[in-house]
Protein backbone atom coordinates (compact mmCIF):
# COMPACT_ATOMS: atom_id res chain seq x y z
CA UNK A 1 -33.93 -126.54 68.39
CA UNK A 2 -32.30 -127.02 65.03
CA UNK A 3 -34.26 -125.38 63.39
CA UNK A 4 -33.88 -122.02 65.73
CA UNK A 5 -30.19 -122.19 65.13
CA UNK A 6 -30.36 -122.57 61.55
CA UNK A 7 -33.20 -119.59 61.37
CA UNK A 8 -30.31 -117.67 63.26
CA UNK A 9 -27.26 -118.32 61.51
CA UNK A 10 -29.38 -117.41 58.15
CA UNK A 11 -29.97 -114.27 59.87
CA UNK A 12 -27.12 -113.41 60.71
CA UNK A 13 -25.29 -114.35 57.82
CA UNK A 14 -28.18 -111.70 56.24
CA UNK A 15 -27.06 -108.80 58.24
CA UNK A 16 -23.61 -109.45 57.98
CA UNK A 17 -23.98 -109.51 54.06
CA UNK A 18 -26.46 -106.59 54.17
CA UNK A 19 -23.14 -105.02 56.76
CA UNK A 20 -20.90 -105.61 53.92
CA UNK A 21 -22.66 -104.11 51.02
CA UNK A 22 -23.18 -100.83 52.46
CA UNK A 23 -19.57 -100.71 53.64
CA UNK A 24 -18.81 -101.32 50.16
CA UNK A 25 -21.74 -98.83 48.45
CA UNK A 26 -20.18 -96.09 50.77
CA UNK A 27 -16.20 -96.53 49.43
CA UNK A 28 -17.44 -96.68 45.83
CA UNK A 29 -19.31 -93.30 46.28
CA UNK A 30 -16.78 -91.76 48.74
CA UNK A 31 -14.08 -92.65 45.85
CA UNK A 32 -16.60 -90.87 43.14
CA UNK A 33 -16.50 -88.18 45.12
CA UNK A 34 -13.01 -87.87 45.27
CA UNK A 35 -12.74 -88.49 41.56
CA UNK A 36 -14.96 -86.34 40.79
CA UNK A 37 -13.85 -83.45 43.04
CA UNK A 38 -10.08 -83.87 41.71
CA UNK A 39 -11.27 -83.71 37.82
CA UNK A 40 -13.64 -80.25 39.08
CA UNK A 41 -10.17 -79.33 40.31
CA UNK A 42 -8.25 -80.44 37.36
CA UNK A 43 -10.93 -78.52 35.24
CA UNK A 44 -10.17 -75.06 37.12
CA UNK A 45 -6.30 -75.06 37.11
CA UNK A 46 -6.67 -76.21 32.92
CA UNK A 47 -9.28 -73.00 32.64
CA UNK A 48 -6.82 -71.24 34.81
CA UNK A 49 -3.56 -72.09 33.26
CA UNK A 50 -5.51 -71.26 29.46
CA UNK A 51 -6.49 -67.62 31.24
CA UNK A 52 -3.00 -67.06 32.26
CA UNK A 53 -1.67 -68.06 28.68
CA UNK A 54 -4.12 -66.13 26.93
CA UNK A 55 -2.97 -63.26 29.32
CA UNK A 56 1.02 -63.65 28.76
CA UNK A 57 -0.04 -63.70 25.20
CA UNK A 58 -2.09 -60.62 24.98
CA UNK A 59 0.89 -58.86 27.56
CA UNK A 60 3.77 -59.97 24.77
CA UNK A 61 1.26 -58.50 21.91
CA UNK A 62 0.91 -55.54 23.67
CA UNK A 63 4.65 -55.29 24.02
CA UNK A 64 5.28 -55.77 20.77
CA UNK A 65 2.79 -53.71 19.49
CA UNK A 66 4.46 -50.86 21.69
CA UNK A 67 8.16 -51.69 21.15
CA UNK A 68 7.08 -51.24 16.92
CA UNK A 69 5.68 -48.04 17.57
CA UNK A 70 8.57 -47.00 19.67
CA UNK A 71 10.91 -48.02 16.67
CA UNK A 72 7.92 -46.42 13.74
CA UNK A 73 8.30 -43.21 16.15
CA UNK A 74 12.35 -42.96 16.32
CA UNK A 75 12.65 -43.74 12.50
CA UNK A 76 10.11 -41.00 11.32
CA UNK A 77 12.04 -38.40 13.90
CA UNK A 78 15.26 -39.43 12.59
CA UNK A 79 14.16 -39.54 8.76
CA UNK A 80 12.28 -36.01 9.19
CA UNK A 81 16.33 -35.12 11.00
CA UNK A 82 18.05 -36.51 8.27
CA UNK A 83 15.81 -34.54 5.64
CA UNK A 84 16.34 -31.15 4.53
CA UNK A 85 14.30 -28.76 5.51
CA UNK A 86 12.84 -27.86 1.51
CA UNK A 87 12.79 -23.74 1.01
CA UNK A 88 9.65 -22.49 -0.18
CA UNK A 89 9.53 -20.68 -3.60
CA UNK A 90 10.12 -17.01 -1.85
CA UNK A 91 12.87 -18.10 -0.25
CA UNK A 92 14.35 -19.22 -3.31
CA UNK A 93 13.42 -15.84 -5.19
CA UNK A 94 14.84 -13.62 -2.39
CA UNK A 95 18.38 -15.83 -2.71
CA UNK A 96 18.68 -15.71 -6.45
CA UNK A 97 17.62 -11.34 -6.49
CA UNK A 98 19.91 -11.35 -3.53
CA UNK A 99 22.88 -13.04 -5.60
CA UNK A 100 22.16 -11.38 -8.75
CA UNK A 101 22.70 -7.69 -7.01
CA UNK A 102 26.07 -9.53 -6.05
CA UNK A 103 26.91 -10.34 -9.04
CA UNK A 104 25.54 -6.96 -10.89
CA UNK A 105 27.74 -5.25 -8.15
CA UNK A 106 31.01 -6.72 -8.13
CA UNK A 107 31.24 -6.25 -11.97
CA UNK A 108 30.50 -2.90 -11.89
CA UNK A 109 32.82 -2.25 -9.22
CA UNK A 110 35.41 -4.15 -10.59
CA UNK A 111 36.68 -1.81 -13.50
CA UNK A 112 35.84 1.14 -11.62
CA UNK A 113 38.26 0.01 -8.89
CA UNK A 114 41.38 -0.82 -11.31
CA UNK A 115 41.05 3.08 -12.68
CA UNK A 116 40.83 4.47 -9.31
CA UNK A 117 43.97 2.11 -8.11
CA UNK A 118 46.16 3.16 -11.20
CA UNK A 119 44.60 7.22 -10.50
CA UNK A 120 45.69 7.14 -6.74
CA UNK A 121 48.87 5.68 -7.85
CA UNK A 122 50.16 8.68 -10.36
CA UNK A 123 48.32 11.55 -7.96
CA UNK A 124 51.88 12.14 -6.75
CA UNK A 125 51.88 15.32 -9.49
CA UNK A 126 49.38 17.95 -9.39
CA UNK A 127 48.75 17.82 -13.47
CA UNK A 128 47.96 14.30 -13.62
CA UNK A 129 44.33 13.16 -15.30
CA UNK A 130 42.35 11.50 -12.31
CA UNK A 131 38.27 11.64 -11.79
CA UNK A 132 38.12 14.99 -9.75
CA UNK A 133 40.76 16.61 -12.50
CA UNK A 134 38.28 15.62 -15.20
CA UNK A 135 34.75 16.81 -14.85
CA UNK A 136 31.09 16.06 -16.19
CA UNK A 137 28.50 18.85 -16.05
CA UNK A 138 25.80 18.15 -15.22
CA UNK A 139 26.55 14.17 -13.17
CA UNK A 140 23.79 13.09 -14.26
CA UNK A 141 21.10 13.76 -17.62
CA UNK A 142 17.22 13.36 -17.35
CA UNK A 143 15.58 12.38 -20.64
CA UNK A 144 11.39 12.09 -21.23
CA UNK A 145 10.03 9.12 -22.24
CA UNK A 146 9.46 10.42 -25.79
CA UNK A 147 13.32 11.28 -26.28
CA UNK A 148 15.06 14.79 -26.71
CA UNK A 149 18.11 16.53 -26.89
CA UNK A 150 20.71 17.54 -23.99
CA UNK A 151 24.52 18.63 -23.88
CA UNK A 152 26.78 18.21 -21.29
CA UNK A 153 29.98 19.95 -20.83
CA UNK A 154 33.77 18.12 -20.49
CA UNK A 155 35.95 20.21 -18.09
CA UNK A 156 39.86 19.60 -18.43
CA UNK A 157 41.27 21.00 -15.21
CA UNK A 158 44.69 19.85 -15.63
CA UNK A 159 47.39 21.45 -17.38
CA UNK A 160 47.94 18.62 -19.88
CA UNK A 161 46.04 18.18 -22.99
CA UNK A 162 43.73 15.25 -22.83
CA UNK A 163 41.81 13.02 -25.65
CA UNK A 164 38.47 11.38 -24.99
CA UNK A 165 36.06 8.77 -26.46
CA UNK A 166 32.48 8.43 -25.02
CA UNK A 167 30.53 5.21 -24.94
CA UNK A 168 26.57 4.48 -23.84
CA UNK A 169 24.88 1.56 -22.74
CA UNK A 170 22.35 1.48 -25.47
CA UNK A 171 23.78 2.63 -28.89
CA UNK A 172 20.87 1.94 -30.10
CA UNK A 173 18.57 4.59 -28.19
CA UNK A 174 21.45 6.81 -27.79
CA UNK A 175 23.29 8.90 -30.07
CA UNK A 176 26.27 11.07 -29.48
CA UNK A 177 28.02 13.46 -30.90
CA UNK A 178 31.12 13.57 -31.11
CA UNK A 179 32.18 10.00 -30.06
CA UNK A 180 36.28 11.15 -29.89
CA UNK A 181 37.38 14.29 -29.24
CA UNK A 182 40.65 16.48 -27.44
CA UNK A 183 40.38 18.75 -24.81
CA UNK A 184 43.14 21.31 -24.11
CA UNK A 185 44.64 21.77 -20.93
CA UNK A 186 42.13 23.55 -18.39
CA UNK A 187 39.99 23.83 -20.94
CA UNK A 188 36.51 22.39 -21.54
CA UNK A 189 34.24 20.82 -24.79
CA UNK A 190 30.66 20.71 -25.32
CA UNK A 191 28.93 16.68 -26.09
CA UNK A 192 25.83 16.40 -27.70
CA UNK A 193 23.65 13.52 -26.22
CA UNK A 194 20.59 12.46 -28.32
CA UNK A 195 17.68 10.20 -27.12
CA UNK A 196 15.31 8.20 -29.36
CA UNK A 197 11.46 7.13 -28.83
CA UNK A 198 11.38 4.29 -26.03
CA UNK A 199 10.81 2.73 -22.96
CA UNK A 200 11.78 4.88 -19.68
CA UNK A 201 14.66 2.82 -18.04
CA UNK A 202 17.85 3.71 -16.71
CA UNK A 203 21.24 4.11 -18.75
CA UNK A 204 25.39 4.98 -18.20
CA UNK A 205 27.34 7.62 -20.64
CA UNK A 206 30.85 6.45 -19.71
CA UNK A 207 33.77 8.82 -20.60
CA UNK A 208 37.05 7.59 -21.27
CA UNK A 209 39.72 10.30 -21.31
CA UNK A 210 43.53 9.63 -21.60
CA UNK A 211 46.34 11.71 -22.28
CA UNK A 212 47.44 12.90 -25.77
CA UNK A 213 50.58 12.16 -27.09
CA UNK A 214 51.40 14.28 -29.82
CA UNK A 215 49.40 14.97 -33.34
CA UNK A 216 48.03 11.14 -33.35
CA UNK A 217 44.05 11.12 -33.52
CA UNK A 218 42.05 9.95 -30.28
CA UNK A 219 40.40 6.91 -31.94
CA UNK A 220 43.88 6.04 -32.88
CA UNK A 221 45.05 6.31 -29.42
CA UNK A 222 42.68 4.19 -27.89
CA UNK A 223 43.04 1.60 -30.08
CA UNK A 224 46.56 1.23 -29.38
CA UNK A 225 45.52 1.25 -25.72
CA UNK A 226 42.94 -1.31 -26.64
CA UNK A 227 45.77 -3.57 -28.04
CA UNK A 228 48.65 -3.23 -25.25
CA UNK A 229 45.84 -3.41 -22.72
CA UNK A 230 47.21 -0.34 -20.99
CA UNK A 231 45.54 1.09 -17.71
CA UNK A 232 46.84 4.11 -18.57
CA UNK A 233 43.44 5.90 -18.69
CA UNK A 234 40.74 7.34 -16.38
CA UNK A 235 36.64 6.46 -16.34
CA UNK A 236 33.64 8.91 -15.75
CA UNK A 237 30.28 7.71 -15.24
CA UNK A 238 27.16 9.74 -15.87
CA UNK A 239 23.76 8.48 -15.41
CA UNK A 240 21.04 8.53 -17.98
CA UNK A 241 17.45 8.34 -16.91
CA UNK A 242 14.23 8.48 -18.50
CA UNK A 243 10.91 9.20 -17.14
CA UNK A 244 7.37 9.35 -18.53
């Protein structure tokens, strides 16, 4: 009988030991388990959290990148505002032929202007000199290229004696004869005009007439005119072309 009861107790101290280390086999692998399914978890949300950096990072990049071309954009539009616009060589040529006519103008008007004023301001008597009173035949004098000859004809149609000196634009290609003369009243004179050898271009024969004062020579009166700077005289224009 003793030994039964021992046999038993063995036995059942066996199982109960056998009991135990399952129990215990089963926590430690349920507790792996867990471990290991909280570091697979841990694992995602770290690959996660590194795709969502990497994602803010690219997204401020691409901000950036976007925001400097924005800026690059506004400061080439406002530079290429700022800048003059640069005028191309044509445009310059047209403004300096355009300015030069100006010019070429306004002095040629000029003196033709103060005659005309002091004319229109004496016109108040019948006999006084002004540019229809004093006449050029023919108004204008057409030379060939090789040179030539011509006379032109000084009509006085006032009723007061008159004096005149004659000037051209080239002395040098131009002679004339005479240079001073005086023309009676309503009476006219004959000018000879003699062209040289050159280039065809375009020329003035200016006529200065005054009135005469007396026995004193016409170069002599114009010089005295010269040195008061008087007005007191009137200006005919006649031009002189040349053609080949």
């Amino acid at each position: 009988m003793l030994f039964g009861l021992s046999v038993f107790l063995f036995l059942a101290v066996l199982t109960a030991g056998c009991a135990n280390d399952k129990r215990n086999a089963s926590r430690k692998s349920s507790k792996s388990k867990g471990k290991s399914g909280r570091s697979g978890k841990s694992s995602k949300s770290g690959r996660s959290s590194r795709k969502s950096s990497k994602r803010s990072s690219k997204s401020k990049k691409s901000r950036k990148s976007s925001k400097s071309g924005r800026k690059s954009k506004s400061g080439k539009s406002s530079s290429s505002k700022r800048q003059p616009k640069r005028k191309s060589a044509s445009d310059l040529r047209v403004q300096a032929a355009i300015s030069a006519d100006k010019m070429a103008a306004k002095s040629a008007i000029q003196p033709s202007s103060e005659m005309t004023t002091h004319s229109e301001c004496s016109e108040h008597e019948g006999h006084n000199i002004t540019y229809a009173n004093i006449r050029v035949i023919p108004h204008e004098i057409i030379f060939k290229q090789i040179g030539g000859l011509k006379t032109i004809r000084i009509k006085n149609s006032t009723p007061t004696p008159i004096v005149y000196m004659i000037k051209c634009s080239d002395n040098m290609l131009y002679s004339i004869t005479p240079v001073y003369g005086s023309i009676g009243a309503n009476e006219e004179t004959n000018v000879n005009i003699l062209r040289e050898n050159g280039i065809a271009k375009h020329d003035k024969l200016i006529l200065i007439t005054a009135k005469q004062e007396g026995d004193v020579s016409p170069a002599h009166i114009f010089a005295e005119m010269y040195k008061k700077n008087s007005l007191d005289y009137n200006v005919n224009m006649v031009p002189l072309i040349a053609r080949n």
